[in-house]
C-alpha atoms as a PDB file:
ATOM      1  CA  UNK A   1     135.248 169.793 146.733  1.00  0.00           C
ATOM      2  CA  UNK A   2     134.613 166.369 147.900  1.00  0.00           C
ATOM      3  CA  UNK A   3     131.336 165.808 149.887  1.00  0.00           C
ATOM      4  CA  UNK A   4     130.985 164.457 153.062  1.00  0.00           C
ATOM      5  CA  UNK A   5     130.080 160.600 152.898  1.00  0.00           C
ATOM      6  CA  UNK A   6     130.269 159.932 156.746  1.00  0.00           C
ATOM      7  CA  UNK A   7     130.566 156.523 157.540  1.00  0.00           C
ATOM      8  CA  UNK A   8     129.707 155.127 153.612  1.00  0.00           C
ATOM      9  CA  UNK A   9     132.683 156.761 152.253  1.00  0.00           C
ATOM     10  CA  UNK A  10     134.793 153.981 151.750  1.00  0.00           C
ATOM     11  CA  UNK A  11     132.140 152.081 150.523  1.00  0.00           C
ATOM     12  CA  UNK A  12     130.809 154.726 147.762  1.00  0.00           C
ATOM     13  CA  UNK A  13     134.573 155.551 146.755  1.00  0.00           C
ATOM     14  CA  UNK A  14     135.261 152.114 146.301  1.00  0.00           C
ATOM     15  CA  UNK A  15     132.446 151.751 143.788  1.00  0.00           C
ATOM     16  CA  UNK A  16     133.509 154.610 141.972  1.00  0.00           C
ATOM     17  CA  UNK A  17     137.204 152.854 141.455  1.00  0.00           C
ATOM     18  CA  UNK A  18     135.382 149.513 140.424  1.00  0.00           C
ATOM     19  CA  UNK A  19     133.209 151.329 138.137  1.00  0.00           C
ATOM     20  CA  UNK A  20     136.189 153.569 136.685  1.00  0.00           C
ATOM     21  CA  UNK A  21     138.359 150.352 136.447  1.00  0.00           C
ATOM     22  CA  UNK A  22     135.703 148.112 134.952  1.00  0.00           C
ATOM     23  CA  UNK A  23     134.766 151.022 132.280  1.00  0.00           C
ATOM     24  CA  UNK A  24     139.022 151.606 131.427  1.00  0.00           C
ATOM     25  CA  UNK A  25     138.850 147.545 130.907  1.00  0.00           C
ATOM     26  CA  UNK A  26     135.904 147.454 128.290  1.00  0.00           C
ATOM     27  CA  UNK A  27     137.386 150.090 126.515  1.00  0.00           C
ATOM     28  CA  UNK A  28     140.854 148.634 126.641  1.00  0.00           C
ATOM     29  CA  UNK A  29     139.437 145.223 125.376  1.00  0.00           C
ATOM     30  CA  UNK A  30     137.512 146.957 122.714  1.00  0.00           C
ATOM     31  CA  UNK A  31     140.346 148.653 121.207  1.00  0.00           C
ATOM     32  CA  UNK A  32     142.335 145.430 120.957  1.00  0.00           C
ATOM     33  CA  UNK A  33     139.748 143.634 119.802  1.00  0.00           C
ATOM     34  CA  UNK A  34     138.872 146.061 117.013  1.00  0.00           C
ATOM     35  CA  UNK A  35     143.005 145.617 116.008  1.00  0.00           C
ATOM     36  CA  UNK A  36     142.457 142.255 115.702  1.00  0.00           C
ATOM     37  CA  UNK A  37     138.921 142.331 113.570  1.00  0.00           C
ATOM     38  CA  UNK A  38     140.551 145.462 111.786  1.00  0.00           C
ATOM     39  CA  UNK A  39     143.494 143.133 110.878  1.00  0.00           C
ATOM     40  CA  UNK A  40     141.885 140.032 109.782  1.00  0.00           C
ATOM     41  CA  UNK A  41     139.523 142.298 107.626  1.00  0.00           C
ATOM     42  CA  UNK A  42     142.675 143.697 105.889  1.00  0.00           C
ATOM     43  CA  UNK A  43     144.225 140.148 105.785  1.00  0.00           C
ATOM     44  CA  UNK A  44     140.570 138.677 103.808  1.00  0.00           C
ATOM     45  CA  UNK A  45     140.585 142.040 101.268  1.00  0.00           C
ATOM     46  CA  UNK A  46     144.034 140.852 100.491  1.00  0.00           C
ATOM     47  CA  UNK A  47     143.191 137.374  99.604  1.00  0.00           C
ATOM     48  CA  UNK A  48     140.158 138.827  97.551  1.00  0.00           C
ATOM     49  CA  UNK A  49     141.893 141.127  95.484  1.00  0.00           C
ATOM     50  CA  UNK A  50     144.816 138.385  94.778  1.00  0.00           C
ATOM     51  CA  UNK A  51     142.367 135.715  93.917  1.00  0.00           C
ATOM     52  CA  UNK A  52     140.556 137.954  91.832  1.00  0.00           C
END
């Protein structure tokens, strides 16, 4: 199923792992970064609704 690349192939297949690795990363560090806001927010609303 693979096409032939000739003499690039290395090249072009190692762009598609950097671009499939760098892609998995940003999502990755959006997730945990969304924990973190998400849990800070929750930590704040708590505070609110004890101080009133």
């Amino acid at each position: 199923m693979m096409p032939d690349l000739g003499k690039y192939a290395d090249a072009v297949l190692s762009a598609y792992a950097a671009s499939i690795v760098l892609l998995v990363a940003i999502v990755v560090l959006t997730l945990v970064r969304g924990r973190k806001v998400r849990a800070e927010m929750a930590k704040i609303e708590g505070k609110v609704r004890k101080d009133g």
